[in-house]
PDB file of N, CA and C in Angstrom:
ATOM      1  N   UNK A   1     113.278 229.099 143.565  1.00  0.00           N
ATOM      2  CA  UNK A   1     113.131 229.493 144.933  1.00  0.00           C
ATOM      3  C   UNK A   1     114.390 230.182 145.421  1.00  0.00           C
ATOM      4  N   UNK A   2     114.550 230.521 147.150  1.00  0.00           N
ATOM      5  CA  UNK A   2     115.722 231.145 147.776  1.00  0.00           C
ATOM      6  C   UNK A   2     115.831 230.846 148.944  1.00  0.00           C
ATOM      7  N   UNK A   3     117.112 230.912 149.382  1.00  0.00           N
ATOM      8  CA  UNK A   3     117.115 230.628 150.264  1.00  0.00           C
ATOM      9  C   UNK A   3     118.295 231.321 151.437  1.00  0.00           C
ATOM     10  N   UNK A   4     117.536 232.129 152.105  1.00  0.00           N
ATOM     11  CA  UNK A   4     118.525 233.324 153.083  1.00  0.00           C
ATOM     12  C   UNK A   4     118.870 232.648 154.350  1.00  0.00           C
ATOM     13  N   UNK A   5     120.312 232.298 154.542  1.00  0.00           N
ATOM     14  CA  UNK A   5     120.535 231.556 155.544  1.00  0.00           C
ATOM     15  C   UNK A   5     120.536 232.889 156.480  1.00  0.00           C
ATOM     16  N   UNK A   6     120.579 234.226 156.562  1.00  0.00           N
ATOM     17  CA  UNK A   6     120.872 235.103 157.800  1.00  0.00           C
ATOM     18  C   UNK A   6     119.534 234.609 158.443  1.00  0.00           C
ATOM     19  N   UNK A   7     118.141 235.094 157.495  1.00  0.00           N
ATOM     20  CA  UNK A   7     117.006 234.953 158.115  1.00  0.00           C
ATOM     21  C   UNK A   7     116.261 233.797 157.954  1.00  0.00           C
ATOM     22  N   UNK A   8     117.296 232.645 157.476  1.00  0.00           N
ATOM     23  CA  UNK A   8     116.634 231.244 158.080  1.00  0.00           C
ATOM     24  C   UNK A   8     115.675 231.005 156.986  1.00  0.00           C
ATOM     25  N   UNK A   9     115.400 231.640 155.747  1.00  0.00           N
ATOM     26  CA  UNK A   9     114.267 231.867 155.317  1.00  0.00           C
ATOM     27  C   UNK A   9     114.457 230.867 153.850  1.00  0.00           C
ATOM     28  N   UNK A  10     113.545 230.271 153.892  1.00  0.00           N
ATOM     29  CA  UNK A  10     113.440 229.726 152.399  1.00  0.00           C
ATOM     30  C   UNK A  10     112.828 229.454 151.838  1.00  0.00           C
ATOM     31  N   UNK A  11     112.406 229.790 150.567  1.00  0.00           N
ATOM     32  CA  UNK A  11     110.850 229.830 149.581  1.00  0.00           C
ATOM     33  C   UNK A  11     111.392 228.965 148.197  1.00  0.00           C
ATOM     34  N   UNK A  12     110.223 227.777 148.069  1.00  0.00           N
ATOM     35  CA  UNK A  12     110.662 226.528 147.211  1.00  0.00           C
ATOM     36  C   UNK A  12     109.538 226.712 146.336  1.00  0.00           C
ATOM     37  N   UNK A  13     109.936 226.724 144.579  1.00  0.00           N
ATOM     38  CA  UNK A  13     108.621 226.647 143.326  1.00  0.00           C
ATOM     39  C   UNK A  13     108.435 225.022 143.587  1.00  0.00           C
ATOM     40  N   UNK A  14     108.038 224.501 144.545  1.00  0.00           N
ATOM     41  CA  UNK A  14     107.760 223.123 144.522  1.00  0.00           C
ATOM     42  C   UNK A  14     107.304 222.196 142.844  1.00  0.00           C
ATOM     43  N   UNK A  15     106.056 223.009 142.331  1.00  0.00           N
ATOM     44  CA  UNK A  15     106.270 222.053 141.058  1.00  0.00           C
ATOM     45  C   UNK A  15     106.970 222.322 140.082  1.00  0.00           C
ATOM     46  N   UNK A  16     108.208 223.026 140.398  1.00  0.00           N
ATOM     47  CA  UNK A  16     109.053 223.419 138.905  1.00  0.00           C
ATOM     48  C   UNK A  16     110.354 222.619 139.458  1.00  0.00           C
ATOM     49  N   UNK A  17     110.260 222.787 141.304  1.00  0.00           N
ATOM     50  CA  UNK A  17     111.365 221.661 141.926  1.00  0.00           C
ATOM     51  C   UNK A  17     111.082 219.821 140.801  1.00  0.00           C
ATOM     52  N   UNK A  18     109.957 219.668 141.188  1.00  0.00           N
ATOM     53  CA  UNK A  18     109.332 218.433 141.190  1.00  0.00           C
ATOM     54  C   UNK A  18     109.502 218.154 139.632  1.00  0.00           C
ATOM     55  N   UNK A  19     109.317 219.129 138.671  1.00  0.00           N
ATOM     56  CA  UNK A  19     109.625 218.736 137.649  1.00  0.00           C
ATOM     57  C   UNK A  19     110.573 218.176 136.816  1.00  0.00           C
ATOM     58  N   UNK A  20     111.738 219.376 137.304  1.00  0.00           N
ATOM     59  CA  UNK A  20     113.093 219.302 137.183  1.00  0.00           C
ATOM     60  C   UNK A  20     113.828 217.922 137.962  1.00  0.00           C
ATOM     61  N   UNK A  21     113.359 217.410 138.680  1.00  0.00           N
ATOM     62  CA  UNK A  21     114.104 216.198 139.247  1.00  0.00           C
ATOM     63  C   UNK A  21     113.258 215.202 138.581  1.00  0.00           C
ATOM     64  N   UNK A  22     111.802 214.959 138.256  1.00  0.00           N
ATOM     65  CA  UNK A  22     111.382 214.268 137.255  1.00  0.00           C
ATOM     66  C   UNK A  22     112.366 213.904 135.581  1.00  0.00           C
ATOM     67  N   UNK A  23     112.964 215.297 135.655  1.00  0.00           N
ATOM     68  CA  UNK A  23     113.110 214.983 134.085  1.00  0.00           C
ATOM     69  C   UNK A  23     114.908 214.557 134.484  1.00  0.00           C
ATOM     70  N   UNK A  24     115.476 214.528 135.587  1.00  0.00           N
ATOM     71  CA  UNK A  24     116.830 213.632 135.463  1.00  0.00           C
ATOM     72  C   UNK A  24     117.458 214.670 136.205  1.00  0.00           C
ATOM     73  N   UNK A  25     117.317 216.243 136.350  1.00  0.00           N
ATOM     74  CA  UNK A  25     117.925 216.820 137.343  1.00  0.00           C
ATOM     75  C   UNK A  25     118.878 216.309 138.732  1.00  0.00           C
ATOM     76  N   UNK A  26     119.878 216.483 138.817  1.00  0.00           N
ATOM     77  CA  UNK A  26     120.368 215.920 139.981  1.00  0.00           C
ATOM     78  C   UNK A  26     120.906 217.048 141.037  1.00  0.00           C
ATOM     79  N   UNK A  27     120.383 217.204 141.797  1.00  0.00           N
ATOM     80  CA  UNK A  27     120.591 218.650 142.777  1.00  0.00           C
ATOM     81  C   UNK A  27     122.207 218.275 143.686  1.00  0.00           C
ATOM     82  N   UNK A  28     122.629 219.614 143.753  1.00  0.00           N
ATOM     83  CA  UNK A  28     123.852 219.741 144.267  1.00  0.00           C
ATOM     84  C   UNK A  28     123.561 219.301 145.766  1.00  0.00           C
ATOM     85  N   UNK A  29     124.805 219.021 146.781  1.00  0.00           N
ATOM     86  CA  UNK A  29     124.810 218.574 148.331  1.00  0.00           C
ATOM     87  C   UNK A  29     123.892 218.958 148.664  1.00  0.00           C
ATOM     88  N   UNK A  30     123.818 220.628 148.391  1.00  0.00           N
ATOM     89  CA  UNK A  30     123.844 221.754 149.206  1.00  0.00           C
ATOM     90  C   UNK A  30     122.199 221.681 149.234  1.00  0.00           C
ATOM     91  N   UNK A  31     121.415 221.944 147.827  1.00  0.00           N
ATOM     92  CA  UNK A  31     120.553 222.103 147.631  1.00  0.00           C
ATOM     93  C   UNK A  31     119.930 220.449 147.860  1.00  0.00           C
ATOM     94  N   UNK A  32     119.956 219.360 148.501  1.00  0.00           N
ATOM     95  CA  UNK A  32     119.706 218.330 148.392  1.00  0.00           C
ATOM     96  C   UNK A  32     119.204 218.512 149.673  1.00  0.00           C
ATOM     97  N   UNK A  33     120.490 219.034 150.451  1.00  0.00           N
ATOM     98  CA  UNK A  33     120.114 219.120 152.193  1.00  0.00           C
ATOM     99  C   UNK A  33     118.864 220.243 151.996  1.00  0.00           C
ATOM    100  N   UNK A  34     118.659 220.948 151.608  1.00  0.00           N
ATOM    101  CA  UNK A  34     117.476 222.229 151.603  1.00  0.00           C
ATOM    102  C   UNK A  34     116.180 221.474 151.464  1.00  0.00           C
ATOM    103  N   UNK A  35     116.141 220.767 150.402  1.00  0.00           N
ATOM    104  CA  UNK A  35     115.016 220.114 150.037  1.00  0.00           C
ATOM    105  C   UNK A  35     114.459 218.641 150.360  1.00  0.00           C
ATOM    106  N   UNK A  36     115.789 218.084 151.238  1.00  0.00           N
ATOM    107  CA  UNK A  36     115.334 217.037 152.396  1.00  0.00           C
ATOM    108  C   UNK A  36     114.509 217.899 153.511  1.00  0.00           C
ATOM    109  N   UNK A  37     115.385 219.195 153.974  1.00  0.00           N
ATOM    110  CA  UNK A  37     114.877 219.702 155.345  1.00  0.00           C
ATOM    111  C   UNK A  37     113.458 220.250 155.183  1.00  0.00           C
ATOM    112  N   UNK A  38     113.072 220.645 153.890  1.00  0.00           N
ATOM    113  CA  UNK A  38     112.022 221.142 153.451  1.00  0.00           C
ATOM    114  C   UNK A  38     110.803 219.910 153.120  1.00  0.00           C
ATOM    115  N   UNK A  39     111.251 218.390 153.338  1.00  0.00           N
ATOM    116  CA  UNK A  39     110.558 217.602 153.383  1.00  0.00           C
ATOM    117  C   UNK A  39     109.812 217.312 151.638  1.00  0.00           C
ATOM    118  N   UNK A  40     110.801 217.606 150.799  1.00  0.00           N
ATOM    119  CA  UNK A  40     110.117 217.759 149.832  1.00  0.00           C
ATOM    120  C   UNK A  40     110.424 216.491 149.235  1.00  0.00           C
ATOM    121  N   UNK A  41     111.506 215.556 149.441  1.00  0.00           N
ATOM    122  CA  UNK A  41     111.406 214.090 148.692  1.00  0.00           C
ATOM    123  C   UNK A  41     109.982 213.278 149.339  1.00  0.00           C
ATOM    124  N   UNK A  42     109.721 214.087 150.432  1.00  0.00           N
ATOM    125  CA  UNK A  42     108.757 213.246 151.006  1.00  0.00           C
ATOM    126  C   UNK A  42     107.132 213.544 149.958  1.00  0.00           C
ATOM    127  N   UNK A  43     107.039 214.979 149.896  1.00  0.00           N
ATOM    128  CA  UNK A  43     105.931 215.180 148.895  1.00  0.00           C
ATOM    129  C   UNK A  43     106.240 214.352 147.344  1.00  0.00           C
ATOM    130  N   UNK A  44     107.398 214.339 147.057  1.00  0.00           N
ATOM    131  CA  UNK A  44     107.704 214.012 145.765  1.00  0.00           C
ATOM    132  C   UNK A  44     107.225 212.073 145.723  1.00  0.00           C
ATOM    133  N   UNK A  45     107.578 211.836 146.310  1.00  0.00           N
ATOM    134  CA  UNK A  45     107.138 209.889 146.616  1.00  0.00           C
ATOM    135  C   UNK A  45     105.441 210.382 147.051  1.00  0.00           C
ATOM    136  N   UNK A  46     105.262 211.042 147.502  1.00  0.00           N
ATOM    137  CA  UNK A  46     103.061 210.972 147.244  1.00  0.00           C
ATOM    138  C   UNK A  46     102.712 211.583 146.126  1.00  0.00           C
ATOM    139  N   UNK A  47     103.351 212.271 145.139  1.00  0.00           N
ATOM    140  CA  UNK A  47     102.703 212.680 143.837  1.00  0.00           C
ATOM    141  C   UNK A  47     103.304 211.534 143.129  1.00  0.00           C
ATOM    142  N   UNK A  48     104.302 210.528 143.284  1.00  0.00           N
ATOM    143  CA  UNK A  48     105.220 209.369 142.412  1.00  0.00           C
ATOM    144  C   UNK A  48     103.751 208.337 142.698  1.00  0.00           C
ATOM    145  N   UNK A  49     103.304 208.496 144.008  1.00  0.00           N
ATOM    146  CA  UNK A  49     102.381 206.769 144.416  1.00  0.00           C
ATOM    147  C   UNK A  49     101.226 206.949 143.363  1.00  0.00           C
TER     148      UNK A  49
END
């Protein structure tokens, strides 16, 4: 994915995200805060249940 802070804009491969932290990935600050704000640990715990 990317992410353009001028235009606020950010586009996430959600299941290649989801994979990659499946297999032990550990995401940087930066990209941690992106993908909290993007609500995506939250999708990730309903594909885990």
């Amino acid at each position: 994915g990317f992410y353009d802070p001028i235009k606020n804009q950010t586009c996430l491969n959600v299941p290649a995200i989801l994979y990659f932290l499946e297999k032990g990935a550990q995401p940087t600050r930066t990209v941690y805060d992106i993908l909290r704000k993007a609500e995506l640990f939250k999708e990730k715990e309903r594909t885990l249940s």
